[in-house]
Protein backbone atom coordinates (compact mmCIF):
# COMPACT_ATOMS: atom_id res chain seq x y z
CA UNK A 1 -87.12 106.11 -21.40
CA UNK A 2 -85.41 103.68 -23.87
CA UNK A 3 -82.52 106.15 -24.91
CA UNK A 4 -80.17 103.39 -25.82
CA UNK A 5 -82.49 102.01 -27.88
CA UNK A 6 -82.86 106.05 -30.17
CA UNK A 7 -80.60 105.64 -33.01
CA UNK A 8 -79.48 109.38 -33.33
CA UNK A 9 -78.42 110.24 -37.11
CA UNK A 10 -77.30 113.27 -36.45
CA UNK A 11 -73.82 114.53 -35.73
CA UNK A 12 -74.13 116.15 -32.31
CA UNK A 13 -78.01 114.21 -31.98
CA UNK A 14 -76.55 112.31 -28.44
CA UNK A 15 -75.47 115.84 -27.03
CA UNK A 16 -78.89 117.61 -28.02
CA UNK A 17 -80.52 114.67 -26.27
CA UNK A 18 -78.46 114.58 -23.09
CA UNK A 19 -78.89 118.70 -23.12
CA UNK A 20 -83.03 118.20 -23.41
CA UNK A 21 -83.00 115.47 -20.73
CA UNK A 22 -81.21 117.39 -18.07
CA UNK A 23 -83.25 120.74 -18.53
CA UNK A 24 -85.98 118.56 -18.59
CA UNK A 25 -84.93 116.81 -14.74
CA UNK A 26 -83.97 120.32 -13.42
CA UNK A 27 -87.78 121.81 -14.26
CA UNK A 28 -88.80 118.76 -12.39
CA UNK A 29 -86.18 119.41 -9.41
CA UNK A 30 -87.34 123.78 -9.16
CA UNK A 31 -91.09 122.80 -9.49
CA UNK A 32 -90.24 120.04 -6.31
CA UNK A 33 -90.42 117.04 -7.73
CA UNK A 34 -87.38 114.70 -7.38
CA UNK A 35 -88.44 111.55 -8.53
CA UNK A 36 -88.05 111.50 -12.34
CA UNK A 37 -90.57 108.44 -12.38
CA UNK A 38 -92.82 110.59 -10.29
CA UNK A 39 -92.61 113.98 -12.79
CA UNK A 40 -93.17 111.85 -15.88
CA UNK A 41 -96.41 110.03 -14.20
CA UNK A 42 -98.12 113.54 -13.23
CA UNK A 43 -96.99 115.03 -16.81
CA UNK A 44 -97.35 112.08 -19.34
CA UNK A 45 -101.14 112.98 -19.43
CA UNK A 46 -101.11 116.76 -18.60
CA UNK A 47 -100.30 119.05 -21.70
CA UNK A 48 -101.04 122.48 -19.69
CA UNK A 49 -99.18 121.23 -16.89
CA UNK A 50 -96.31 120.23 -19.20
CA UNK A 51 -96.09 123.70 -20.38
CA UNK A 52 -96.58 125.64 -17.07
CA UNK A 53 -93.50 123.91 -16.14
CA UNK A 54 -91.84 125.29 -19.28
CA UNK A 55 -92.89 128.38 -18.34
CA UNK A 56 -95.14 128.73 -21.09
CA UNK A 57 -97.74 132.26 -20.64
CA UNK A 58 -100.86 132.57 -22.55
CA UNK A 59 -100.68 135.96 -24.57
CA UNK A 60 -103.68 138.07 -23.44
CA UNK A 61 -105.64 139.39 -26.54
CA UNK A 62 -104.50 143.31 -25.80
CA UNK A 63 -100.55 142.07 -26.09
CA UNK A 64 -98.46 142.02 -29.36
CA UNK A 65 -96.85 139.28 -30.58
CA UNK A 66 -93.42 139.42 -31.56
């Protein structure tokens, strides 16, 4: 993924990063997949997919936001 090649300006931008990866690799792991080459080939492509895995819910049109 070319991380040592991100030049991260900010203070704590290496941290944030590492954080993001690694909930990133555990979705992967509870959805099954254990190959991180594997998850990013059946994701790169796949927006809905993506955000399944995030756990992302369409509102229905009765519901509130909020």
């Amino acid at each position: 993924m070319r991380e040592d090649a991100h030049r991260n300006r900010e203070v704590n931008g290496a941290q944030i990063l590492a954080t993001l990866r690694s909930l990133a690799i555990n979705d992967l792991r509870l959805e099954g997949i254990w190959s991180i080459t594997v998850g990013i080939a059946a994701l790169a492509h796949d927006i809905e997919g993506l955000l399944r895995l995030l756990g992302w819910r369409e509102q229905s049109a009765g519901t509130p936001s909020g």
